[in-house]
PDB file of N, CA and C in Angstrom:
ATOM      1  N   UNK A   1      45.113  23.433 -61.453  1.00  0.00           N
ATOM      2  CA  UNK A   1      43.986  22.847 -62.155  1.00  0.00           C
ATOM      3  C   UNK A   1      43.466  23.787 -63.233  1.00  0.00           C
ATOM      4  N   UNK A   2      43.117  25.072 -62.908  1.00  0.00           N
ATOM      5  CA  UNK A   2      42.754  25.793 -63.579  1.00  0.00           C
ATOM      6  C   UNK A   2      43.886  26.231 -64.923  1.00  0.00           C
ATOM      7  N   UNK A   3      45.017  26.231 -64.694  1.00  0.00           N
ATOM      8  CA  UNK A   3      45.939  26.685 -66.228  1.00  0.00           C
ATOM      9  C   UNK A   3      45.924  25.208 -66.693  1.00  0.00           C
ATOM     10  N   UNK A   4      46.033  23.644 -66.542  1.00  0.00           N
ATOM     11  CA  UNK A   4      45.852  23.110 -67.258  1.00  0.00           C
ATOM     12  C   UNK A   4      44.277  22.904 -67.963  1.00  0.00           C
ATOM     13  N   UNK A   5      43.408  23.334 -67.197  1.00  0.00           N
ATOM     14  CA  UNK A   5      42.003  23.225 -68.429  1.00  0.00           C
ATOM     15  C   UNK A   5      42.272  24.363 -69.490  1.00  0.00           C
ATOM     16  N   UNK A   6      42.767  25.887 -68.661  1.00  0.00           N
ATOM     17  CA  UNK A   6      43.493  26.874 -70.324  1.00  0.00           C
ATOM     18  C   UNK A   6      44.074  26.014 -70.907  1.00  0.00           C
ATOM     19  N   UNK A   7      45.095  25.328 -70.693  1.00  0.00           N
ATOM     20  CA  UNK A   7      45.994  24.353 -72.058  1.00  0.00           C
ATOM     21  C   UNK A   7      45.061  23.362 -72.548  1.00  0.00           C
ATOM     22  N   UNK A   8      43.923  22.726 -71.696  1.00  0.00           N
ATOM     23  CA  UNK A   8      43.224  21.692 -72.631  1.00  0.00           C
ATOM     24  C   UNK A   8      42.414  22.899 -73.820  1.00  0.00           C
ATOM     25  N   UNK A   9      41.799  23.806 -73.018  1.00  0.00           N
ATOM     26  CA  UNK A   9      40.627  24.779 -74.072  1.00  0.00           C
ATOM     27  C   UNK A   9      41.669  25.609 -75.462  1.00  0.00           C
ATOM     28  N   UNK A  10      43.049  25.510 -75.538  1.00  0.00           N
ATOM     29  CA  UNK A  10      43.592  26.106 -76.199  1.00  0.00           C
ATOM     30  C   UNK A  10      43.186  27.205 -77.150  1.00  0.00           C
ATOM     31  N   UNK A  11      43.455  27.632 -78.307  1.00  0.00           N
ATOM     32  CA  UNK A  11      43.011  29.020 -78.797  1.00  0.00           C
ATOM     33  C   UNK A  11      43.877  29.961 -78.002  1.00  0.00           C
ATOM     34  N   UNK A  12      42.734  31.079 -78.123  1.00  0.00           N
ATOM     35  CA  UNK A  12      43.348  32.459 -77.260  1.00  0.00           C
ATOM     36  C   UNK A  12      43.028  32.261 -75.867  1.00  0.00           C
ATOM     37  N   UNK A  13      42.768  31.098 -75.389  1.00  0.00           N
ATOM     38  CA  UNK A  13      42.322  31.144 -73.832  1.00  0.00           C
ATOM     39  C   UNK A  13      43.821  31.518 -73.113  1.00  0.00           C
ATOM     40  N   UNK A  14      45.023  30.822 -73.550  1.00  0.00           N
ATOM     41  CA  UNK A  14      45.884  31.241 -72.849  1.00  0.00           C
ATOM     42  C   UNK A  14      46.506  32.726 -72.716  1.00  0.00           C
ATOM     43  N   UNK A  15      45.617  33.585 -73.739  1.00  0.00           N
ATOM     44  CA  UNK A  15      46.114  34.779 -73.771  1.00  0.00           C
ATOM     45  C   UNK A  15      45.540  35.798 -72.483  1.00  0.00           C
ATOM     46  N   UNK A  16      44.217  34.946 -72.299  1.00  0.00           N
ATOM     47  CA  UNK A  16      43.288  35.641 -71.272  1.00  0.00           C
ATOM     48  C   UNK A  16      43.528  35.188 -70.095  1.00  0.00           C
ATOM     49  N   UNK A  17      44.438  34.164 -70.005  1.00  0.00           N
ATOM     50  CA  UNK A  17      44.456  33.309 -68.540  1.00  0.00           C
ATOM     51  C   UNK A  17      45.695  34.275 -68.394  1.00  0.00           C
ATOM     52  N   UNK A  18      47.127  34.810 -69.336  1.00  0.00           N
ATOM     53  CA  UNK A  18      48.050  35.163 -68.346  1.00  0.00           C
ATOM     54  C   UNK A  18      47.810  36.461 -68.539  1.00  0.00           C
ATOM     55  N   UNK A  19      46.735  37.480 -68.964  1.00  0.00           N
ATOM     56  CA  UNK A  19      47.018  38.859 -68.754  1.00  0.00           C
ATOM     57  C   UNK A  19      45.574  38.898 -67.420  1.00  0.00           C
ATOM     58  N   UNK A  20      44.782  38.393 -67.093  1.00  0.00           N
ATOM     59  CA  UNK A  20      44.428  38.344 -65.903  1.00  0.00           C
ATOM     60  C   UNK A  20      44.938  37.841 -64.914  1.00  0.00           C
ATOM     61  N   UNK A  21      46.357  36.789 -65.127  1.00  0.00           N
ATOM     62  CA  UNK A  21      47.423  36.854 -64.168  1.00  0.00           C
ATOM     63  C   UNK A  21      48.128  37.833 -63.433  1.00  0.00           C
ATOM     64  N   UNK A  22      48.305  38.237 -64.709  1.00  0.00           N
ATOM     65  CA  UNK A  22      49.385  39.384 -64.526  1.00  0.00           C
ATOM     66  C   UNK A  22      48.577  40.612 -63.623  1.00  0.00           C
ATOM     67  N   UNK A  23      47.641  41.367 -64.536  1.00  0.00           N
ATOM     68  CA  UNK A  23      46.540  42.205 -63.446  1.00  0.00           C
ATOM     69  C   UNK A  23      46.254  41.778 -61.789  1.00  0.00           C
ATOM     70  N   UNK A  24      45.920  40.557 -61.932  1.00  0.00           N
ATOM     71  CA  UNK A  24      45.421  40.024 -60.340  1.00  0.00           C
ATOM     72  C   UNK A  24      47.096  40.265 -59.464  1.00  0.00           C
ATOM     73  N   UNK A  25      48.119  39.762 -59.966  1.00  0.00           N
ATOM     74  CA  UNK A  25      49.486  39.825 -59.464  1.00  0.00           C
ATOM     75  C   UNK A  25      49.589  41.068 -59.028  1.00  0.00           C
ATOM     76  N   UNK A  26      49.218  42.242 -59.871  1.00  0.00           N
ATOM     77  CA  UNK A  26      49.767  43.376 -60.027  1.00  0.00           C
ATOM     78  C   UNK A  26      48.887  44.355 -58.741  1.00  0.00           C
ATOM     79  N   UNK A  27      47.743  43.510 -58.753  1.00  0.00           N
ATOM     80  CA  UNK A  27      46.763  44.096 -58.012  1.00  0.00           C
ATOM     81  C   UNK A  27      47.239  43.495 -56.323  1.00  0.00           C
ATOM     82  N   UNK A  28      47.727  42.551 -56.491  1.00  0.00           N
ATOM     83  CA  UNK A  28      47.995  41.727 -55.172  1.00  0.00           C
ATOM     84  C   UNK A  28      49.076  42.743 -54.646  1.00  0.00           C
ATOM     85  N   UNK A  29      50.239  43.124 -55.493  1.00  0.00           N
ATOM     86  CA  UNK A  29      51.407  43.398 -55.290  1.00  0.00           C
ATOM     87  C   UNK A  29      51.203  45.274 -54.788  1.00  0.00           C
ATOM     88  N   UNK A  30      50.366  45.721 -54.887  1.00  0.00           N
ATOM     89  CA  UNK A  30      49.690  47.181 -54.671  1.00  0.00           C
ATOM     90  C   UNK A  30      48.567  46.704 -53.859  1.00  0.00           C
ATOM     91  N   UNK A  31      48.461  45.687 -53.088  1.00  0.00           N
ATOM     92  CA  UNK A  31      48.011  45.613 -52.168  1.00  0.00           C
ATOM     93  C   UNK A  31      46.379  46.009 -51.853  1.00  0.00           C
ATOM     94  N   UNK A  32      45.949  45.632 -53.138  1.00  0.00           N
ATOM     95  CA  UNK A  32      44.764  45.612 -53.374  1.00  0.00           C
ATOM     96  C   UNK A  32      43.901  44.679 -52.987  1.00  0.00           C
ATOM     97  N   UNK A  33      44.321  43.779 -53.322  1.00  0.00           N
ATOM     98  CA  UNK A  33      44.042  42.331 -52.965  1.00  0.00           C
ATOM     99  C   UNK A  33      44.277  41.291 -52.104  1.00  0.00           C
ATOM    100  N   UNK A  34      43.805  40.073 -51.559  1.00  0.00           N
ATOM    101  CA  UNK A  34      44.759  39.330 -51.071  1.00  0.00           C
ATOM    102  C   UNK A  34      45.110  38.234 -51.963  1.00  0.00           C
ATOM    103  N   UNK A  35      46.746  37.829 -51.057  1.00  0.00           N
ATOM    104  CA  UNK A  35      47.153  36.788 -51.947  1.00  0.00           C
ATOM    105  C   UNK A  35      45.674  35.316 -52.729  1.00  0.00           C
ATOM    106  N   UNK A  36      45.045  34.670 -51.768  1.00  0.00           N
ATOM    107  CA  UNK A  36      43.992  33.659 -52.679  1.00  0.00           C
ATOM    108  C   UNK A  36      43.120  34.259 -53.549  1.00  0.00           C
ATOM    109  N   UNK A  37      43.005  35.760 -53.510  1.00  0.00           N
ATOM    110  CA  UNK A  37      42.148  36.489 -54.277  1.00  0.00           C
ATOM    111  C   UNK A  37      42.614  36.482 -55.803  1.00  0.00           C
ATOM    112  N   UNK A  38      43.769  36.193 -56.112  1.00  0.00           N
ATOM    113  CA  UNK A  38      44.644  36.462 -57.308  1.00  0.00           C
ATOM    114  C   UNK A  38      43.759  35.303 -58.115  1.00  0.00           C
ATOM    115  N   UNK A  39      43.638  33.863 -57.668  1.00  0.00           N
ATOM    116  CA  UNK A  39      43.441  32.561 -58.598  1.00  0.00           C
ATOM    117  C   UNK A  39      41.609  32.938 -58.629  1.00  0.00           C
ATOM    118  N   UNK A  40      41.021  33.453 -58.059  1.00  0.00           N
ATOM    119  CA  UNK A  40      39.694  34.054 -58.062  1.00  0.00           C
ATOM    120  C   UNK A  40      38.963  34.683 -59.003  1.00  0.00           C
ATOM    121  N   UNK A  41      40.100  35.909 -59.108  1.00  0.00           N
ATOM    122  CA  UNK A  41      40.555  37.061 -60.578  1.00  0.00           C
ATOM    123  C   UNK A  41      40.718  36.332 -61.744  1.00  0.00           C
ATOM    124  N   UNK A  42      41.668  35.581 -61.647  1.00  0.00           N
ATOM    125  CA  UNK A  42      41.646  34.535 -63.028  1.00  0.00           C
ATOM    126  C   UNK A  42      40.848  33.974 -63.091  1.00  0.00           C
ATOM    127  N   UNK A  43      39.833  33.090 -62.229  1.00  0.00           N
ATOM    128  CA  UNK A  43      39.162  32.015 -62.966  1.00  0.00           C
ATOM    129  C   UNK A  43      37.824  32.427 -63.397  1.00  0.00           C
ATOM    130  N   UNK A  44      38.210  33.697 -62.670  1.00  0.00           N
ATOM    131  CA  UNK A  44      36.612  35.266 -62.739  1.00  0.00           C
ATOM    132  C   UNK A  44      36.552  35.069 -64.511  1.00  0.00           C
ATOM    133  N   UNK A  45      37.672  35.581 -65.070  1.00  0.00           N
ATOM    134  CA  UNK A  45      38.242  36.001 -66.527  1.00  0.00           C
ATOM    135  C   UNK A  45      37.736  34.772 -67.485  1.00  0.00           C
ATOM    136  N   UNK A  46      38.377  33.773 -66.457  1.00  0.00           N
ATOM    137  CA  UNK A  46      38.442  32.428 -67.898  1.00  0.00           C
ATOM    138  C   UNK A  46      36.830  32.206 -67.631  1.00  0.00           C
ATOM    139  N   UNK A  47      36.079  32.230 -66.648  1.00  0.00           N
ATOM    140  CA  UNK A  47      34.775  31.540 -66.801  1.00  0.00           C
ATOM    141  C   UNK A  47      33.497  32.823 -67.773  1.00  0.00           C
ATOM    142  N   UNK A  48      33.898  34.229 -67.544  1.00  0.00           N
ATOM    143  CA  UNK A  48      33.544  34.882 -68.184  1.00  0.00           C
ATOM    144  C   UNK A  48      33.547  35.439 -69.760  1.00  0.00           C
ATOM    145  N   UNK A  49      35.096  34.780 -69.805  1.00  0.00           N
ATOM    146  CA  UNK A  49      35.055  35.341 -70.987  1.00  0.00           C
ATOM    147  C   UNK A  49      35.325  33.312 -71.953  1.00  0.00           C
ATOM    148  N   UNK A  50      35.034  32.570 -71.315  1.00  0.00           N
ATOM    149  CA  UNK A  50      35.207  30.885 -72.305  1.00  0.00           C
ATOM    150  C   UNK A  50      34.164  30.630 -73.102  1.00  0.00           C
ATOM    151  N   UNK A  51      32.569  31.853 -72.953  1.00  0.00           N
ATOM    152  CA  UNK A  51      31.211  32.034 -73.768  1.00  0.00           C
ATOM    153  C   UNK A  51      31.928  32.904 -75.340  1.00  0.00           C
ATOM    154  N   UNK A  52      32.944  33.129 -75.127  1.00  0.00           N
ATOM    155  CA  UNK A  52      33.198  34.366 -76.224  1.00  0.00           C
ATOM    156  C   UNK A  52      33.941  33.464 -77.256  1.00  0.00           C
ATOM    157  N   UNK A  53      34.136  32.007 -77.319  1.00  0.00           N
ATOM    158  CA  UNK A  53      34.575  31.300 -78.169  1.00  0.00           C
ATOM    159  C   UNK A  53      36.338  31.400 -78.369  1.00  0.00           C
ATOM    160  N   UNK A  54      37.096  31.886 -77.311  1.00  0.00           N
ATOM    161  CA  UNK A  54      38.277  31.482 -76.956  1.00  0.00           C
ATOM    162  C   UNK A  54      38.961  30.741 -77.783  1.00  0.00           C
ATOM    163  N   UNK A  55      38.626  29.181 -77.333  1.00  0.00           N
ATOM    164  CA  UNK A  55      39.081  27.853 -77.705  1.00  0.00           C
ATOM    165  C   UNK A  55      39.253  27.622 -78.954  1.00  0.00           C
ATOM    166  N   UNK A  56      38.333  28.092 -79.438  1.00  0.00           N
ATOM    167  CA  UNK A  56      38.306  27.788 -81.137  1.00  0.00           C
ATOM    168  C   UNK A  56      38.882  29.488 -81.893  1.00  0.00           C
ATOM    169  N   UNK A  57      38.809  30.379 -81.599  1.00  0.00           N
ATOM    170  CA  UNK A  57      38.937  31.299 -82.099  1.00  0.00           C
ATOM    171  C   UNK A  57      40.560  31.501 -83.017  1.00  0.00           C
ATOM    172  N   UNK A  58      40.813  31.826 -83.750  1.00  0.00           N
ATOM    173  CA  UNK A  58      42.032  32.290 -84.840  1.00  0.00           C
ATOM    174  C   UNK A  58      43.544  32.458 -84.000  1.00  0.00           C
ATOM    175  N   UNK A  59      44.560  32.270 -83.657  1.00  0.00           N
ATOM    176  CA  UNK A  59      45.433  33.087 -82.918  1.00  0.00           C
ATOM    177  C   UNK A  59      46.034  33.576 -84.170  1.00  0.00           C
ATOM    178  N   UNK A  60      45.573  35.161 -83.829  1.00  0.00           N
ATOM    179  CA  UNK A  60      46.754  36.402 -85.358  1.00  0.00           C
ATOM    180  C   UNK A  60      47.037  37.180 -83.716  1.00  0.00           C
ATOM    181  N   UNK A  61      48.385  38.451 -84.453  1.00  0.00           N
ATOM    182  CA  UNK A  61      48.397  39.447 -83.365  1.00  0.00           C
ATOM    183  C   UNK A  61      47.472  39.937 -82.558  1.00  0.00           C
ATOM    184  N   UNK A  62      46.365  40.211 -83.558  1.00  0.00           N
ATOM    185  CA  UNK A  62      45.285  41.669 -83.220  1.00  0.00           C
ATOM    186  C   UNK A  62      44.449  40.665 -82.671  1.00  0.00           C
ATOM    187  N   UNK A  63      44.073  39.362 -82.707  1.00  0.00           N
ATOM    188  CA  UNK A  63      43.396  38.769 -81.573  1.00  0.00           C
ATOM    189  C   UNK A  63      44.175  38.337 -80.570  1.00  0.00           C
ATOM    190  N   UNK A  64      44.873  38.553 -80.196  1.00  0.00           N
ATOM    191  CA  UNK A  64      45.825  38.258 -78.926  1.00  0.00           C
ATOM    192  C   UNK A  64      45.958  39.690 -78.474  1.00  0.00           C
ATOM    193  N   UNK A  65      46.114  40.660 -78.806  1.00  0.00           N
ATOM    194  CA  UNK A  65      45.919  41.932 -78.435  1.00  0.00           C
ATOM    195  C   UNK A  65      44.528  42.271 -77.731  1.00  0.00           C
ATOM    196  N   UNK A  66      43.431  42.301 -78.537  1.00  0.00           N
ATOM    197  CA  UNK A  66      42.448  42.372 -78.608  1.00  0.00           C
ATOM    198  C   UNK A  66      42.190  41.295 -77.141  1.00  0.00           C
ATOM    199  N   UNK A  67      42.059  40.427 -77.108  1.00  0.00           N
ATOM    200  CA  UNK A  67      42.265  39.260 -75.866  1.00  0.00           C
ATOM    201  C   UNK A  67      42.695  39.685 -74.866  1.00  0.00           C
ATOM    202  N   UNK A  68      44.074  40.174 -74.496  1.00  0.00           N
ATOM    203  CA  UNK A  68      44.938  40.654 -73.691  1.00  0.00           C
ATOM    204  C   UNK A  68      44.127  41.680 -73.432  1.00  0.00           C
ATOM    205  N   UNK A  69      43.507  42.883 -74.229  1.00  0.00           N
ATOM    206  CA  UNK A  69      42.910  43.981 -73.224  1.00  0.00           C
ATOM    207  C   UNK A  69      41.376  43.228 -72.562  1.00  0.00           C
ATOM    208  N   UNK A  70      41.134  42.713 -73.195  1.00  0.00           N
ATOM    209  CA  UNK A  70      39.453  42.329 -72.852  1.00  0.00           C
ATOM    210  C   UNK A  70      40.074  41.749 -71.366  1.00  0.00           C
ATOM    211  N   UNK A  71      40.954  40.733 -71.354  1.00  0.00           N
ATOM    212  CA  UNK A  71      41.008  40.104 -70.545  1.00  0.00           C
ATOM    213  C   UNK A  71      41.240  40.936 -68.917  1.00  0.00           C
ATOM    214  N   UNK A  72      42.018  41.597 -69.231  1.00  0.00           N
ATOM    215  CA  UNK A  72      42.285  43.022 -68.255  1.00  0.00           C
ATOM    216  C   UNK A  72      41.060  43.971 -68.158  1.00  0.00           C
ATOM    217  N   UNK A  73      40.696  43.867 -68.783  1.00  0.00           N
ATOM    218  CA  UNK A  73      39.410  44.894 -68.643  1.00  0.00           C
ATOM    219  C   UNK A  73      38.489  43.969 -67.351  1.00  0.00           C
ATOM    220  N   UNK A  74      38.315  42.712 -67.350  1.00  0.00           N
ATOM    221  CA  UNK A  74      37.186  42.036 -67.118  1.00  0.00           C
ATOM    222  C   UNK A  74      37.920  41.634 -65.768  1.00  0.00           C
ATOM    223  N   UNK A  75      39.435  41.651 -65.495  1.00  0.00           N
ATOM    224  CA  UNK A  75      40.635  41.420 -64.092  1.00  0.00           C
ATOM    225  C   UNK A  75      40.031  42.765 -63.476  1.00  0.00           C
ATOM    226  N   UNK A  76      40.184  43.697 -64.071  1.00  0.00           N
ATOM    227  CA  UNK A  76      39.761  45.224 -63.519  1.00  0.00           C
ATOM    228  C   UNK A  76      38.728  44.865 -62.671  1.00  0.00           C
ATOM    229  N   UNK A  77      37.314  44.794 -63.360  1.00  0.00           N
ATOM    230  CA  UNK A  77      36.143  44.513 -62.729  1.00  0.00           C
ATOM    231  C   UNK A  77      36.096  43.574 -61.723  1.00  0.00           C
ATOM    232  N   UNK A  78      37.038  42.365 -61.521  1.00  0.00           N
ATOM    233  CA  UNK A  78      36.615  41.318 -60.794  1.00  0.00           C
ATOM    234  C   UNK A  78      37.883  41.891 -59.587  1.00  0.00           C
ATOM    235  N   UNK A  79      39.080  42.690 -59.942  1.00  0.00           N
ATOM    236  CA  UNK A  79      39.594  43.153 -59.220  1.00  0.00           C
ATOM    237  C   UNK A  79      38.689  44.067 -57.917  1.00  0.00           C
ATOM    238  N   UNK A  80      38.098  45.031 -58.744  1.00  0.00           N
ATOM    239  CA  UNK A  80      37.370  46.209 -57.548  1.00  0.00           C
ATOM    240  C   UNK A  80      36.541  45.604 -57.033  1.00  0.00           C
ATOM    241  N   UNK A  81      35.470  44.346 -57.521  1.00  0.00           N
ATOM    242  CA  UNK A  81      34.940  43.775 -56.116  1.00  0.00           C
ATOM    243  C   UNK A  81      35.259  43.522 -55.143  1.00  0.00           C
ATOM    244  N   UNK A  82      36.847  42.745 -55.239  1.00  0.00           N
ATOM    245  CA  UNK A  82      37.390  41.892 -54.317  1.00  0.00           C
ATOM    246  C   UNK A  82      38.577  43.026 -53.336  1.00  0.00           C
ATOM    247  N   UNK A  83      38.478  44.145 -54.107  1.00  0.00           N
ATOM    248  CA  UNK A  83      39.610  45.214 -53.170  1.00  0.00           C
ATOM    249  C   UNK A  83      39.049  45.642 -51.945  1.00  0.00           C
ATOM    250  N   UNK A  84      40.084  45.397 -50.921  1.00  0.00           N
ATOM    251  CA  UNK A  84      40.565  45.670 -49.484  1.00  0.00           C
ATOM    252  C   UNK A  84      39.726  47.011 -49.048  1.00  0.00           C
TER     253      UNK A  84
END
């Protein structure tokens, strides 16, 4: 449910939905986390960061870059709440 509303909100949302994938995965996989904690991490990301104008925003490199760290930055944070 949640990656098809990223594909309805399009923009850079999908940039933020798979690098807080990837983090929450990464965090699961180092055993940080538990496995339902991963879709948690993501929807932590997309509901936090969908105020920052995502949807509509430009896709160039340096905002997909720029995206990709924010988005990890904000997996980080929602990561160490939820760690074991």
């Amino acid at each position: 449910a949640l990656a098809r509303e990223v594909m309805r909100a399009g923009g850079l949302t999908g940039a933020a939905f798979n690098a807080a994938k990837e983090a929450a995965l990464d965090a699961f996989i180092d055993g940080r986390i538990g496995f339902l904690d991963m879709a948690s991490v993501v929807a932590d990301v997309i509901e936090i960061m969908s105020g920052d104008g995502l949807g509509k925003a430009a896709i160039t490199l340096d905002s997909v870059r720029q995206t990709d760290q924010m988005a990890r930055r904000r997996a980080a944070e929602s990561i160490e709440k939820r760690q074991r």
